[in-house]
Protein backbone atom coordinates (compact mmCIF):
# COMPACT_ATOMS: atom_id res chain seq x y z
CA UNK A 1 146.95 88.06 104.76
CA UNK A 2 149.03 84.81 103.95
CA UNK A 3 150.20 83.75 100.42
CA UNK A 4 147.24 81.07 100.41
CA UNK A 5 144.68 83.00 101.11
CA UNK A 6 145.55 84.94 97.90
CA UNK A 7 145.56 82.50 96.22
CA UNK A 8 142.27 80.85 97.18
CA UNK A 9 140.93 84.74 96.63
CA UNK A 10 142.62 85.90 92.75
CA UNK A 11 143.55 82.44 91.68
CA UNK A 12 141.98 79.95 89.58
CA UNK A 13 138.34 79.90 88.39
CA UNK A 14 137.59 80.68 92.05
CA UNK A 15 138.33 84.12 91.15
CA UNK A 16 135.62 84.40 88.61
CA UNK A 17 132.73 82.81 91.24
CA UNK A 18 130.51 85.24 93.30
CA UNK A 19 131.62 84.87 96.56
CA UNK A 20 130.79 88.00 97.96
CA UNK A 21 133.61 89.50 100.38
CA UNK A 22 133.10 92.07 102.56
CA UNK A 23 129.31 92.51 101.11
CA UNK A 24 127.63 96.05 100.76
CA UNK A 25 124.15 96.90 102.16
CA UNK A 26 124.92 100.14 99.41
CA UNK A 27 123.19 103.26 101.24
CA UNK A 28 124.64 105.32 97.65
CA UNK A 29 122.63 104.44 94.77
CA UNK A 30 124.39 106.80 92.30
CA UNK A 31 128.07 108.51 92.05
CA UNK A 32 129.37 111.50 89.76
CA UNK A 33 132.05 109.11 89.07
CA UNK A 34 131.57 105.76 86.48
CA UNK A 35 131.20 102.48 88.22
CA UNK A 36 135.27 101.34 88.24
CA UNK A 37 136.81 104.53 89.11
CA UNK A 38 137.30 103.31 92.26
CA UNK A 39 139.71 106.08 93.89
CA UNK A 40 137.52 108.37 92.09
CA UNK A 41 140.38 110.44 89.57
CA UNK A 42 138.10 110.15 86.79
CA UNK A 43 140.53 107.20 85.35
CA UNK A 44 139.69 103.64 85.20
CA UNK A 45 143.25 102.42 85.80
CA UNK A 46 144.89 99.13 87.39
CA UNK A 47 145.16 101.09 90.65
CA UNK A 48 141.12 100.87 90.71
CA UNK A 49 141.28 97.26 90.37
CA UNK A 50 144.01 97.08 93.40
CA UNK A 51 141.56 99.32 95.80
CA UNK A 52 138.96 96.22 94.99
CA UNK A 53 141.33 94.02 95.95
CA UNK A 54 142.70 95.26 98.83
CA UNK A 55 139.14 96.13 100.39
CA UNK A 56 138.63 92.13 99.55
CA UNK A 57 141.60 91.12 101.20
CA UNK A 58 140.58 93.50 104.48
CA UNK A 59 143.64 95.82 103.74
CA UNK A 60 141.66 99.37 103.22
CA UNK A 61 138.58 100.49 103.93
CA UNK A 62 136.43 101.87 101.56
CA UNK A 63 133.58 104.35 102.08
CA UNK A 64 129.84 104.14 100.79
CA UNK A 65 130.71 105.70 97.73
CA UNK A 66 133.64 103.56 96.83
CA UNK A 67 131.70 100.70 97.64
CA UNK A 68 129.14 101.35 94.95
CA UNK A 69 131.57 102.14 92.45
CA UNK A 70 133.71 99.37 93.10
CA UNK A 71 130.33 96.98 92.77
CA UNK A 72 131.06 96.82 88.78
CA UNK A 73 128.26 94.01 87.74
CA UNK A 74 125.96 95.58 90.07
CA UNK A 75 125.58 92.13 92.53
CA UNK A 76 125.32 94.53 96.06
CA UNK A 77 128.72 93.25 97.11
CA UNK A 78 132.18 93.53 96.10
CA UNK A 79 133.42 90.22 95.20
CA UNK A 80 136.38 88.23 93.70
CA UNK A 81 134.11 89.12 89.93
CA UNK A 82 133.96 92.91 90.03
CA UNK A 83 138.05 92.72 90.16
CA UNK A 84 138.11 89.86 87.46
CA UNK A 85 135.32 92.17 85.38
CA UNK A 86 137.25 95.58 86.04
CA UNK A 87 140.59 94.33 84.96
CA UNK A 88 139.48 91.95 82.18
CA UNK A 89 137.98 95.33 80.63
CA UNK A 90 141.38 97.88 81.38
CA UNK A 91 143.59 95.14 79.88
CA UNK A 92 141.57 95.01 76.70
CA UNK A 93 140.56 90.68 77.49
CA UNK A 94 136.74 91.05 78.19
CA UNK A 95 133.79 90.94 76.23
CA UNK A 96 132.06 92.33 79.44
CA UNK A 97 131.30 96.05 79.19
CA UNK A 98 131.32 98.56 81.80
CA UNK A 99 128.20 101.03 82.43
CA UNK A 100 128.70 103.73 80.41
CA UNK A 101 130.69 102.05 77.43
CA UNK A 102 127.00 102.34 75.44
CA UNK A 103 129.47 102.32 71.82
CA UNK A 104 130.93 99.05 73.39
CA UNK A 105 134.18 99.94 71.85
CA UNK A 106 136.03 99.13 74.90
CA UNK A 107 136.69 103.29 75.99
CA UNK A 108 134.41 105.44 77.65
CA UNK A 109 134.65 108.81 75.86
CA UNK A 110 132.22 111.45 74.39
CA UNK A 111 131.17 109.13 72.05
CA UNK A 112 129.17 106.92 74.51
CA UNK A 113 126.97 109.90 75.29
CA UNK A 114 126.65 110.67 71.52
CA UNK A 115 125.31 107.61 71.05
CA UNK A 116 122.65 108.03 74.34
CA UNK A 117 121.78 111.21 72.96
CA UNK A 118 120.84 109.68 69.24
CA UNK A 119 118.90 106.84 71.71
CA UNK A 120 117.15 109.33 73.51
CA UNK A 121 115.82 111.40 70.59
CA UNK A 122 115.01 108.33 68.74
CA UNK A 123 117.64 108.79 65.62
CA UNK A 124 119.30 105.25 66.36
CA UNK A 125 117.33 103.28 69.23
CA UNK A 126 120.01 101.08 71.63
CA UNK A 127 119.44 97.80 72.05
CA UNK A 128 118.98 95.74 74.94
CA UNK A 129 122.89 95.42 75.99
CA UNK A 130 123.73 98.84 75.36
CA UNK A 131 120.40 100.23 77.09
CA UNK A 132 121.73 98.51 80.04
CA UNK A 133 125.32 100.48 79.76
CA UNK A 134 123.58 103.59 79.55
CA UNK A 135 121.48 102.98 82.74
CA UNK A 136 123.62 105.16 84.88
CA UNK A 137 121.22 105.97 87.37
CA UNK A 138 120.72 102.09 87.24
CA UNK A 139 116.85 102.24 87.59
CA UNK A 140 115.96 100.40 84.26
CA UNK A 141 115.59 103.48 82.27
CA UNK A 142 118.01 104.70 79.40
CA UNK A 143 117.12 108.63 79.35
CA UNK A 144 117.82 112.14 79.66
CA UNK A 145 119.33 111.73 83.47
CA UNK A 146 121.72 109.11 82.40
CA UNK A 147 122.71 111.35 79.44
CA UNK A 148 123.02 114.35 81.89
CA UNK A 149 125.08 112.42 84.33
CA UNK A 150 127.11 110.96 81.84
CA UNK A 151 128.42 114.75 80.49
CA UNK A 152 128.81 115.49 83.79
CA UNK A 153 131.07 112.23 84.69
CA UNK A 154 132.67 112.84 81.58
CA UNK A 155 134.19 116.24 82.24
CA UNK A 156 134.31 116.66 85.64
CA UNK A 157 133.08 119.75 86.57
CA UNK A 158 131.43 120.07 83.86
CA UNK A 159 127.84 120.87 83.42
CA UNK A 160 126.18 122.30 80.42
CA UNK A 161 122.60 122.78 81.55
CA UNK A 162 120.53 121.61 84.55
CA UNK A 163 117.73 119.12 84.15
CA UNK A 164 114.35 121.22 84.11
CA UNK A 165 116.77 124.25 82.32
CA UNK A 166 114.81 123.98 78.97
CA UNK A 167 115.14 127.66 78.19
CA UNK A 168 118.83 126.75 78.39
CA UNK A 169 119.69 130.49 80.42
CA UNK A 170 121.98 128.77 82.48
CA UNK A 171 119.32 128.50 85.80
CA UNK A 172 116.26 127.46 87.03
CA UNK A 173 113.19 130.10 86.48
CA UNK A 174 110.16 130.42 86.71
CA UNK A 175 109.89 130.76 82.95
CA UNK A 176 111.52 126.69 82.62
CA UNK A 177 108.04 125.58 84.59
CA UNK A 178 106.22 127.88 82.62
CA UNK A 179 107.72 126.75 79.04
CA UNK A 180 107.61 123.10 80.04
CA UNK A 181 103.76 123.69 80.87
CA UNK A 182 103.80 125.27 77.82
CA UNK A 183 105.13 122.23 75.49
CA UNK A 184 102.32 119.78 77.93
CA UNK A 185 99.57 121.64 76.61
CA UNK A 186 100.83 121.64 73.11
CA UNK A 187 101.41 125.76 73.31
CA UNK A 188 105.01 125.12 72.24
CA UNK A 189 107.28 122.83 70.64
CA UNK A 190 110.88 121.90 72.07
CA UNK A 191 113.50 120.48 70.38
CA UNK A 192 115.40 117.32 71.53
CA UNK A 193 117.87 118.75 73.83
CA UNK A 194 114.71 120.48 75.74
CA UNK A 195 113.18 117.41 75.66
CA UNK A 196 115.60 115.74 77.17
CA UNK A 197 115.56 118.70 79.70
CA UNK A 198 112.37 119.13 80.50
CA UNK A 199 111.97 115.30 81.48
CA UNK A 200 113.05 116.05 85.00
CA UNK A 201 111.62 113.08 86.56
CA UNK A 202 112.47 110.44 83.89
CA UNK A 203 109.83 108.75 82.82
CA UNK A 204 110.29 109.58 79.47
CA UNK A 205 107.20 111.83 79.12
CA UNK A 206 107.07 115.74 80.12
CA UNK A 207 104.06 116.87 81.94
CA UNK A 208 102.84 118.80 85.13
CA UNK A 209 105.07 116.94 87.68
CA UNK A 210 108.05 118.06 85.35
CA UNK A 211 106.85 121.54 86.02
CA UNK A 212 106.49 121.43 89.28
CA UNK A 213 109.30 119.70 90.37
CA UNK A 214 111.45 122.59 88.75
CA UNK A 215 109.52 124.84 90.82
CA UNK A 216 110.13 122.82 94.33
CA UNK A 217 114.20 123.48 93.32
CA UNK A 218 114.07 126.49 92.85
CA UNK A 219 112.48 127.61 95.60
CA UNK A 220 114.68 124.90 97.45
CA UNK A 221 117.45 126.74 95.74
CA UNK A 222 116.58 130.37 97.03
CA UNK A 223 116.74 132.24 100.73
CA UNK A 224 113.05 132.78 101.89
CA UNK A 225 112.53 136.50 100.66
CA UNK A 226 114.80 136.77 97.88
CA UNK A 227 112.34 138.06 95.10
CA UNK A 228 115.06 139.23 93.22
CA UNK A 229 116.55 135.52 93.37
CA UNK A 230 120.06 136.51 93.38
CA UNK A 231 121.19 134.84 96.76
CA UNK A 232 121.27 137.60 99.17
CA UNK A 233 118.08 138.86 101.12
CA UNK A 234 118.50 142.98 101.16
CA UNK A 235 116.22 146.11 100.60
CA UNK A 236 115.94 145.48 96.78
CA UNK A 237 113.48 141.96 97.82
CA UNK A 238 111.45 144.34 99.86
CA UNK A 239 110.57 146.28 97.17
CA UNK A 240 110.12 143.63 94.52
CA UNK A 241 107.55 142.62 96.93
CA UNK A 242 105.66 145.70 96.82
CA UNK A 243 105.88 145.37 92.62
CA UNK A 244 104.63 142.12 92.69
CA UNK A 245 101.71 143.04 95.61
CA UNK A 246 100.92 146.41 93.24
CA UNK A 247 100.47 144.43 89.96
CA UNK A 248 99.14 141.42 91.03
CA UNK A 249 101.75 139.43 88.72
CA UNK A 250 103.53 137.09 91.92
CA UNK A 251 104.10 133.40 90.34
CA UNK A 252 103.87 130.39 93.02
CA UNK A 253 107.83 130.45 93.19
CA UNK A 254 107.59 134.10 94.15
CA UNK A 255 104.92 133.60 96.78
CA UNK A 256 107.10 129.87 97.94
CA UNK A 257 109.88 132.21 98.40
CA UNK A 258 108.74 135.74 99.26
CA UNK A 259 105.35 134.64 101.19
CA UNK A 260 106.82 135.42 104.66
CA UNK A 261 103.49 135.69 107.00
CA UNK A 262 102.16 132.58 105.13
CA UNK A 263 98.69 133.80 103.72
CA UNK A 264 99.40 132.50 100.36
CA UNK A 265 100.29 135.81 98.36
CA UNK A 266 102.71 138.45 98.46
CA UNK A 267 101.61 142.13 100.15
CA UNK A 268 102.88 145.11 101.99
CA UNK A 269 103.34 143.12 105.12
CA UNK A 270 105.71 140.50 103.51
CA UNK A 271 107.34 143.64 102.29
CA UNK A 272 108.04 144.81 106.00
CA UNK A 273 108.94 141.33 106.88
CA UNK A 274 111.61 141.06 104.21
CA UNK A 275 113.31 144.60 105.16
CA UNK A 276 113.16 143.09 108.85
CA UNK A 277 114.94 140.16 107.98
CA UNK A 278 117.58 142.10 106.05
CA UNK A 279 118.46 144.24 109.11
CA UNK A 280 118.12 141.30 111.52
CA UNK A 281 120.84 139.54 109.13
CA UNK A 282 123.04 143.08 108.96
């Protein structure tokens, strides 16, 4: 690209206009990296802003997910502002926050989800601004997702406890649907990490659909016939299966996963059908 169109690109107050280059129909509407981190090495760097401009000036090629997070004010295209915006902010000039800067204090650190978490169980509401930096799913909501997402984004790998994990074991049971069914009907009380937890859907309230959407993962999370849930179909199912059929005590995940002849409850012949599929698979 010549000297001039450089210039007409990153010079001037051109450069802070919306003239959308190389414009994004985005297909991904969320990232386990922050908007900015562009090359995605959990950084927000200079070398972020120089992907942007580079994809602007047709020199890479960035894929869906780099497109998203390079979109920093969120306009569905990557334009001469969401360089402007992202290096304004690295070199300390802008007033403009990035999502995820909810403290406004110019870093993203632990702090930002500190102060999401004191939003979230209503010890110091946000306001308006910093609601809209903690939107990380960016769906106009500030809640437990965003907080959940922003741990994760935070330290990598890093994940304390699943949404819908309101026992806080570490996995998704049955008991999680049971306890959150438990706090709808005013059986139990949770405190505000569970709430936060059990609002698996996000709308800020904890109910049925809470309940049963931890059910659909785990089930979506398990073999079909692996009673004993530990990620491996073998003898020991078969035999769980006969437990359950005996007492009569087989919750809906156990008869989503372990219902193998489909008639809606677990028996001797799902049993048979379980060892089957364990020698069919050895």
């Amino acid at each position: 690209m010549n000297s001039k169109k450089l210039k007409m690109i990153f010079g001037g107050t051109i450069l802070a206009s919306a003239i959308v280059l190389n414009s994004v129909n985005a297909v991904v509407t969320s990232s386990t990296f922050l908007k900015g981190d562009v090359n995605r090495d959990t950084k927000i760097t200079l070398d972020d802003c120089e992907l942007i401009k580079e994809h602007i000036m047709e020199e890479v090629t960035l894929d869906e997910e780099q497109l998203y997070l390079a979109d920093v004010d969120g306009e569905n295209g990557i334009t001469a502002a969401d360089y402007v915006k992202l290096k304004n902010y690295i070199e300390g000039r802008s007033y403009r926050f990035l999502i995820g800067d909810v403290s406004r204090d110019g870093k993203i650190t632990q702090d930002d989800a500190d102060v999401l978490y004191d939003h979230i169980s209503e010890t110091n509401l946000l306001d308006g601004e910093q609601s809209y930096l903690a939107d990380i799913f960016e769906d106009g909501k500030a809640n437990g997702k965003d907080y959940i997402r922003l741990l994760e984004i935070l330290n990598g790998t890093y994940k304390r406890y699943e949404m819908g994990d309101v026992n806080r074991d570490g996995k998704l049971t049955q008991e999680d649907a049971d306890d959150i069914m438990k706090y709808y009907t005013g059986k139990i009380s949770f405190d505000d990490e569970q709430k936060i937890l059990g609002d698996v859907d996000g709308d800020e309230r904890i109910n049925a659909r809470d309940a049963k959407l931890v059910l659909q993962q785990i089930v979506a999370n398990t073999p079909k016939g692996d009673l004993d849930y530990n990620g491996v179909v073998d003898a020991n199912d078969a035999s769980v299966a006969l437990e359950l059929y005996k007492s009569q005590t087989a919750t809906s995940a156990d008869i989503a996963v372990g219902d193998l002849d489909n008639n809606d409850l677990i028996d001797a012949n799902d049993a048979s059908l379980i060892l089957e599929l364990y020698k069919t698979n050895n």
